[in-house]
Protein backbone atom coordinates (compact mmCIF):
# COMPACT_ATOMS: atom_id res chain seq x y z
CA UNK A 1 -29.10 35.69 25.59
CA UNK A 2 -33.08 36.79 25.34
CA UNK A 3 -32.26 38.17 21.34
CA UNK A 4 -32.25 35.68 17.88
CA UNK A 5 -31.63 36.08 14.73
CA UNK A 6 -33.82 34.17 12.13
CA UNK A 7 -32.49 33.64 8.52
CA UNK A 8 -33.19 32.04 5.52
CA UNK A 9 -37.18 33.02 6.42
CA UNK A 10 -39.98 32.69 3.07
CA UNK A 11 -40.15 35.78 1.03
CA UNK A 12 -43.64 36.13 1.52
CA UNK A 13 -43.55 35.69 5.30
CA UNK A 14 -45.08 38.46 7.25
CA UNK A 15 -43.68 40.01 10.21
CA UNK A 16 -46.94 38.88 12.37
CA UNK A 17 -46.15 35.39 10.94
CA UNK A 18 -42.82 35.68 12.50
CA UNK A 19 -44.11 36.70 15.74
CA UNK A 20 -47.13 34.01 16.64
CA UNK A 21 -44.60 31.73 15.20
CA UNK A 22 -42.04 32.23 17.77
CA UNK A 23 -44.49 33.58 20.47
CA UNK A 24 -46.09 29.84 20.80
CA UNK A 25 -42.50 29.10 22.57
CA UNK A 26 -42.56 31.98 25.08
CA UNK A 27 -43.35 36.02 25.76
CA UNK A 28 -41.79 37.70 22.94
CA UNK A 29 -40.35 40.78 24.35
CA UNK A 30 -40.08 42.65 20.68
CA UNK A 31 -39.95 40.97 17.01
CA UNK A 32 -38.42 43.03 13.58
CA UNK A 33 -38.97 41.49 9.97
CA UNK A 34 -35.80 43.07 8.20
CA UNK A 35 -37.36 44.69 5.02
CA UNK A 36 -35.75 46.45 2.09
CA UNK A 37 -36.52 50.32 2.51
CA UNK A 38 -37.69 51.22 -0.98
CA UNK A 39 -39.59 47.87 -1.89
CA UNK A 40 -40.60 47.01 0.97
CA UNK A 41 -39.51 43.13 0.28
CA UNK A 42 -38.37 41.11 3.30
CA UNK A 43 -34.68 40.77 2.98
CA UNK A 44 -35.49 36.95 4.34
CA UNK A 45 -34.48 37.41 8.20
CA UNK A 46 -35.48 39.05 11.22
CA UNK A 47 -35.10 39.42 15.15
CA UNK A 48 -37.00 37.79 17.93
CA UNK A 49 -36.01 39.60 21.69
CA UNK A 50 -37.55 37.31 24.39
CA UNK A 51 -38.51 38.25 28.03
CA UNK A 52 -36.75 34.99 29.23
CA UNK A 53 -33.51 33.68 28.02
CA UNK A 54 -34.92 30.07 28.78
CA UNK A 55 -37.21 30.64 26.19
CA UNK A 56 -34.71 31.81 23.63
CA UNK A 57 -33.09 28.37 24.35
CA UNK A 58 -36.06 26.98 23.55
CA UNK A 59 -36.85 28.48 20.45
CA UNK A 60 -33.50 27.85 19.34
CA UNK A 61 -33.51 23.99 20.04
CA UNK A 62 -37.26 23.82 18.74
CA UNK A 63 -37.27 25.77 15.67
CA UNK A 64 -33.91 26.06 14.54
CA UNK A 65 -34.21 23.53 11.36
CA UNK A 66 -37.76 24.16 11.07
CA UNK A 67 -39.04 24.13 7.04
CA UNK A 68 -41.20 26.64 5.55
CA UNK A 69 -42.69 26.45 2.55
CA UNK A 70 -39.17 25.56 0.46
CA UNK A 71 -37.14 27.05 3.36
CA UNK A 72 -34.96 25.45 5.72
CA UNK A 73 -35.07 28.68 8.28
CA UNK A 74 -31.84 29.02 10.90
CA UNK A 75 -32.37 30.24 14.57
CA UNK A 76 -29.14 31.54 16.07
CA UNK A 77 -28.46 33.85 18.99
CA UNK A 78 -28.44 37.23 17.43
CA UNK A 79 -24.72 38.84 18.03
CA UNK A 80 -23.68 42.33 19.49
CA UNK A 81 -21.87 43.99 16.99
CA UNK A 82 -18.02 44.04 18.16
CA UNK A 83 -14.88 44.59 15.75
CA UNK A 84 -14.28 40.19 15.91
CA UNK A 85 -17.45 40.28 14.38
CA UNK A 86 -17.38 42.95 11.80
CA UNK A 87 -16.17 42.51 7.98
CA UNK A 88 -16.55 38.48 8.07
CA UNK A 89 -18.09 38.08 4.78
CA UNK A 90 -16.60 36.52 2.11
CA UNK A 91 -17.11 37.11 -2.18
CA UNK A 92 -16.42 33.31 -3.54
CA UNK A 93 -16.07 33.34 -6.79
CA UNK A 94 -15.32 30.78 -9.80
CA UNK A 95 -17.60 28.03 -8.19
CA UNK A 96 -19.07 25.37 -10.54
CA UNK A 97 -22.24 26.19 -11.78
CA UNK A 98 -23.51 22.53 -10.20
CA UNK A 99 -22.39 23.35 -6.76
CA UNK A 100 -25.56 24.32 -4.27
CA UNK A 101 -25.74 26.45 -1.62
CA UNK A 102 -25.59 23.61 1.16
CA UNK A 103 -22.38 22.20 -0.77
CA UNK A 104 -21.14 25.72 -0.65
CA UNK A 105 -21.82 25.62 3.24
CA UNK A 106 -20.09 22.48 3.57
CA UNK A 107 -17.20 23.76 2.03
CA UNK A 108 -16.47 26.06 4.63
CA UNK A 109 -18.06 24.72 7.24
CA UNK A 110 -15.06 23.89 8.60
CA UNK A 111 -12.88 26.97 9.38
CA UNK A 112 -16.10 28.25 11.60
CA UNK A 113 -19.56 29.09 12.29
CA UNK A 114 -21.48 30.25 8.84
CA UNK A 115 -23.78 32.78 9.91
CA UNK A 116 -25.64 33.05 6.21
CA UNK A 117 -24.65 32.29 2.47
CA UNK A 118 -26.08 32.56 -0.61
CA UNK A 119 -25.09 31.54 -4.39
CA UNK A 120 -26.62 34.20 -7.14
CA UNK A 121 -28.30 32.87 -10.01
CA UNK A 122 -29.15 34.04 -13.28
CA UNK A 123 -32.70 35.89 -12.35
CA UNK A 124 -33.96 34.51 -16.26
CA UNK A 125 -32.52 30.55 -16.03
CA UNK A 126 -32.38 30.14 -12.25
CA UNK A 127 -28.69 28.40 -13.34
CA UNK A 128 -25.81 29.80 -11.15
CA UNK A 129 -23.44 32.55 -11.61
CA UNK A 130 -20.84 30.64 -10.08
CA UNK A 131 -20.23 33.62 -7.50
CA UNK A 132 -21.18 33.57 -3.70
CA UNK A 133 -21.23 35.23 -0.36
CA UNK A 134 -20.23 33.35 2.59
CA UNK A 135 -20.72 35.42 6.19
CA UNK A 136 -18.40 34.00 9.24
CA UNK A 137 -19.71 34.47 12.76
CA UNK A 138 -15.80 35.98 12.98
CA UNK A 139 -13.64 37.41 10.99
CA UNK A 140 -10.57 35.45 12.18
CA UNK A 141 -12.60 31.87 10.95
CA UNK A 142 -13.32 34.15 7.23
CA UNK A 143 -9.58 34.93 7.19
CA UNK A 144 -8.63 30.93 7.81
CA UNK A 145 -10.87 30.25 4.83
CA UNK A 146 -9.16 32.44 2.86
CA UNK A 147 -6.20 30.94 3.61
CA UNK A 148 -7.49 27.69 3.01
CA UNK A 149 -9.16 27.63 0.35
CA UNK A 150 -8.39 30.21 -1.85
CA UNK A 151 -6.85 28.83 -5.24
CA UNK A 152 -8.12 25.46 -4.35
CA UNK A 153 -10.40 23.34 -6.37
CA UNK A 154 -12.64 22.36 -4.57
CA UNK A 155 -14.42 18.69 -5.16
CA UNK A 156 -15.44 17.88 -8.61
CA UNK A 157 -14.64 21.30 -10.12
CA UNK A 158 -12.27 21.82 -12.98
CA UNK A 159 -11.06 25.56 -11.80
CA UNK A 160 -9.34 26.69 -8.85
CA UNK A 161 -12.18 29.02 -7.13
CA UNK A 162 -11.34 32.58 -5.46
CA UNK A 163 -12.26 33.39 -2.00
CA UNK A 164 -11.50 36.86 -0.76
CA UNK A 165 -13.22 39.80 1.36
CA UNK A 166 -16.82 40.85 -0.19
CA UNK A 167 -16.40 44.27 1.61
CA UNK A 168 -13.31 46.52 0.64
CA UNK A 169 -10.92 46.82 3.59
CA UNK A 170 -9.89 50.14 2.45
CA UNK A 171 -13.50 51.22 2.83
CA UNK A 172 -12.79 54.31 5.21
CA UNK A 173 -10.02 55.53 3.77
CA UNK A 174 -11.96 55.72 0.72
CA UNK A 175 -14.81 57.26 2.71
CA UNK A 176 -12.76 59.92 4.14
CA UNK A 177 -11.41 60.61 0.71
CA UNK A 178 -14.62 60.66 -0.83
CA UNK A 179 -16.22 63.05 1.69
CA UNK A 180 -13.91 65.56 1.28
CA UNK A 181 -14.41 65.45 -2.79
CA UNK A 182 -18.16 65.68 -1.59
CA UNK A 183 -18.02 68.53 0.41
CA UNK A 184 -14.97 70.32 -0.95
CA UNK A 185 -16.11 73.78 -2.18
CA UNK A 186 -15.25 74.20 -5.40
CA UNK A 187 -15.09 70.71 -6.40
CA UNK A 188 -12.82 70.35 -8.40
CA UNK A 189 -12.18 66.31 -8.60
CA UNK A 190 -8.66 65.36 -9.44
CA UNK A 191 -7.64 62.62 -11.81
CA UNK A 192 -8.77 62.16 -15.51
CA UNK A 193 -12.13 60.85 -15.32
CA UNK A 194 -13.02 63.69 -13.12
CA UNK A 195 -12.31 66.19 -15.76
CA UNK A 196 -13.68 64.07 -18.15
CA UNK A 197 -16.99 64.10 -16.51
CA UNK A 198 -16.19 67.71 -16.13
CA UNK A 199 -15.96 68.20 -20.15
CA UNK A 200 -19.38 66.44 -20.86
CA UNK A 201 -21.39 68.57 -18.99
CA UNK A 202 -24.49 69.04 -21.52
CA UNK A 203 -26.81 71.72 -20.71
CA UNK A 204 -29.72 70.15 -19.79
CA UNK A 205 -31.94 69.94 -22.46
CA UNK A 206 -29.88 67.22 -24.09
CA UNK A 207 -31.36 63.69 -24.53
CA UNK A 208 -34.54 64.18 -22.15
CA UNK A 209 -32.76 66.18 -19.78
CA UNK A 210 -30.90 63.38 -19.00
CA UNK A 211 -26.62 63.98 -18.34
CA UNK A 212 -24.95 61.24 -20.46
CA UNK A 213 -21.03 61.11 -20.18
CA UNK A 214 -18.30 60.96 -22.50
CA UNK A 215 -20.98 60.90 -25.39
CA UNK A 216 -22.44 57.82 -24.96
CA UNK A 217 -26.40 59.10 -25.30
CA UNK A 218 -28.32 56.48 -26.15
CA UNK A 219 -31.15 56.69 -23.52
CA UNK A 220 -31.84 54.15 -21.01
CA UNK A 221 -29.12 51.56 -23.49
CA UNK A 222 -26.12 50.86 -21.84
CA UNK A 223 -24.48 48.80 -24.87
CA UNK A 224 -23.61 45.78 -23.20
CA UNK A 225 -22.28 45.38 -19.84
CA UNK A 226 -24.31 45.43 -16.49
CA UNK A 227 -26.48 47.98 -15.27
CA UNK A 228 -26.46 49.15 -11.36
CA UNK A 229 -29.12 51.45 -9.94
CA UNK A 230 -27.90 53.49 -7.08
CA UNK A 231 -30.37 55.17 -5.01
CA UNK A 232 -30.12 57.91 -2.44
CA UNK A 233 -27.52 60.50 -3.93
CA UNK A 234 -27.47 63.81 -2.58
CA UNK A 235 -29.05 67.07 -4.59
CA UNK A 236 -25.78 67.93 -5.96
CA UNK A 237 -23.88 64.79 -6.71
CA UNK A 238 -22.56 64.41 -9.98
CA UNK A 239 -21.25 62.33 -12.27
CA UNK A 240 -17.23 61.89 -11.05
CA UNK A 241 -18.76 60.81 -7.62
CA UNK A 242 -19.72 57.52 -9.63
CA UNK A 243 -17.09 57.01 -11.33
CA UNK A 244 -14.83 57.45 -8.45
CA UNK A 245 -17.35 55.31 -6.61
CA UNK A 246 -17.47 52.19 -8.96
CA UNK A 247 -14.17 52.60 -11.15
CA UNK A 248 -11.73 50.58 -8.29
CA UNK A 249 -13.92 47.75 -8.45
CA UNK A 250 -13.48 47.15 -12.17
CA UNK A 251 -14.34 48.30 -16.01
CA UNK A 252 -17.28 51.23 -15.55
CA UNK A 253 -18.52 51.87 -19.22
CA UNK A 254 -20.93 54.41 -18.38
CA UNK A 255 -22.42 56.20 -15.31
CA UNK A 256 -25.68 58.55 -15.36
CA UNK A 257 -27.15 60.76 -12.63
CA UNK A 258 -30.83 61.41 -13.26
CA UNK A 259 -31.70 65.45 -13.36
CA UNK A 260 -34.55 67.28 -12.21
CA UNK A 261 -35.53 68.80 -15.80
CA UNK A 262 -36.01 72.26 -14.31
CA UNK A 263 -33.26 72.44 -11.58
CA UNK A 264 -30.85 70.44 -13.15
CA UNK A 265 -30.28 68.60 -9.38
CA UNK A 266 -29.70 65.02 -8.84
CA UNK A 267 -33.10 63.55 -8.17
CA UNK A 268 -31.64 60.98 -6.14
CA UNK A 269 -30.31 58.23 -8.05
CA UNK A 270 -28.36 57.36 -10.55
CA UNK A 271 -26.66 54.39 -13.12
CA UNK A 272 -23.34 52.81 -13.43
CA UNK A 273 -22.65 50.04 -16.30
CA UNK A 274 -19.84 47.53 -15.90
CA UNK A 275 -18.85 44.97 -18.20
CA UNK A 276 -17.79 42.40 -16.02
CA UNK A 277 -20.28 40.48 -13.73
CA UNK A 278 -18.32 39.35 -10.90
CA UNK A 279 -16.64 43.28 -10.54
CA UNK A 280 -20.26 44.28 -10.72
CA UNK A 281 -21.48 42.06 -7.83
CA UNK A 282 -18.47 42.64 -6.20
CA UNK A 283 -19.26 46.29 -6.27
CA UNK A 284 -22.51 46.05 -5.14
CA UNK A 285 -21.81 43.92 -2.27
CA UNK A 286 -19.10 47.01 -1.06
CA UNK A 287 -21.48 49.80 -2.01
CA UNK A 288 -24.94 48.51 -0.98
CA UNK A 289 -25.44 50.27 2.73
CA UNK A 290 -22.38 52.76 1.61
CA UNK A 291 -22.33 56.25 4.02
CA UNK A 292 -21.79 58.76 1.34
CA UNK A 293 -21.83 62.30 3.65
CA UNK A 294 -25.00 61.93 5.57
CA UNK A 295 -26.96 59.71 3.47
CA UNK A 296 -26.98 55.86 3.07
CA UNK A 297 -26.43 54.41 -0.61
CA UNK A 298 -28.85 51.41 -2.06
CA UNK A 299 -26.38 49.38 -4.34
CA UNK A 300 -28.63 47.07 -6.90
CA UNK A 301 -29.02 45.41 -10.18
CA UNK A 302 -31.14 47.69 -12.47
CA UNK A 303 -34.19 44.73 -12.82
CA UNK A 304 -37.19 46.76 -13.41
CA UNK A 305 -37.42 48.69 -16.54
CA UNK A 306 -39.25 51.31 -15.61
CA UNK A 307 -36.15 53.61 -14.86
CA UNK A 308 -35.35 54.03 -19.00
């Protein structure tokens, strides 16, 4: 009972921050701001590990609530991972566009303990997407919302919203599957869109060196429909990997791998396009922190548009 879990922390708040702020309570024993591993941006939370469990009390009681800058941060004893515990987040989708995150929090407040949520927004307007994430301290409380509120309307909304898992419950059997494709020898990838992504193999002086599938080559334009960047592919993944990848979770218009010019090897990442936003996010929420063989997938929007 010594370790907490801070959310909803500033986006500019350092990890020193973090630590005088909870070390006025008591001796901090260690303290982690939880960054993202490319940018470097704090994901908004973090750890505090006390030397006395009093004093995590303390902190919790004191500073739970506590506003900074225009955040409202949340101290909560930070869990041991156990299988109750594990795949209790929820994808909410078809929410009016008024509804804010606190009314979202209400909403399912009361089938159990919300450990974080979040609404996205349009990263132009700031309006809602109408789509959230809603993480349950357990999974039993996220299956009771499910139950109970899945279809519903819920007050002053017009449409009938839908609550399901954000992660993919078939997640390791897909894993397994996918890992042998990855390391089968000869791969060969069964199904249609494998050969398909077999056919279009350009050599690689074509558009920039860049692969483009099923002769879509217009560089860095996707038409219209959603762009994901995935970061951290292997040397040698290809094309079908993607599609196999992203194609369960909904409409994939296009997928790229970026080339090394010279060696024609995956330098690491690589874009899908969707049409549809919610099978987009939905995919990104599965993928992001995906084991693909021995390497760890970053799932994100394409924002920056320096990757053409």
């Amino acid at each position: 009972k010594t370790n907490l879990i801070v959310n909803y922390l500033p986006q500019n708040m350092t990890q020193e921050e973090l630590k005088s702020l909870f070390g006025s309570i008591g001796e901090i024993e260690s303290c982690k701001l939880v960054r993202d591993k490319i940018t470097g941006q704090s994901l908004g939370y973090g750890f505090v590990n006390y030397v006395d469990p009093k004093d995590a009390e303390k902190a919790i009681n004191t500073l739970n609530g506590l506003r900074l800058q225009t955040k409202t941060i949340k101290v909560s004893y930070a869990r041991p991972s156990s299988a109750s515990i594990r795949d209790a987040n929820l994808y909410v989708s078809g929410l009016p566009k008024t509804m804010t995150q606190k009314e979202l929090e209400q909403l399912f407040s009361q089938y159990g303990r919300i450990i974080t949520s979040r609404i996205l927004v349009d990263q132009v307007t700031g309006v809602s997407r109408g789509v959230g994430f809603i993480r349950f301290d357990k999974r039993i409380e996220a299956e009771e919302a499910i139950k109970g509120l899945n279809g519903q309307k819920p007050p002053g909304a017009t449409e009938p919203i839908t609550v399901k898992f954000a992660n993919n419950p078939s997640q390791k059997t897909n894993q397994a599957i996918l890992s042998q494709l990855y390391h089968s020898p000869n791969r060969r990838y069964p199904g249609p869109l494998a050969q398909q992504a077999q056919r279009f193999r350009f050599p690689p002086m074509t558009i920039d060196g860049m692969t483009t599938l099923a002769g879509i080559n217009i560089p860095g334009h996707a038409g219209t429909g959603w762009c994901i960047f995935v970061y951290n592919l292997a040397p040698d993944a290809d094309e079908s990997i993607l599609w196999q990848m992203f194609g369960p979770f909904g409409a994939v218009t296009n997928v790229k791998v970026i080339r090394d010019f010279n060696t024609n090897k995956c330098k690491g990442f690589g874009f899908v396009t969707m049409t549809n936003y919610d099978e987009a996010a939905m995919a990104i929420a599965s993928l992001n922190g995906y084991r693909l063989g021995d390497r760890v997938l970053q799932v994100s929007f394409k924002t920056n548009k320096t990757h053409k």
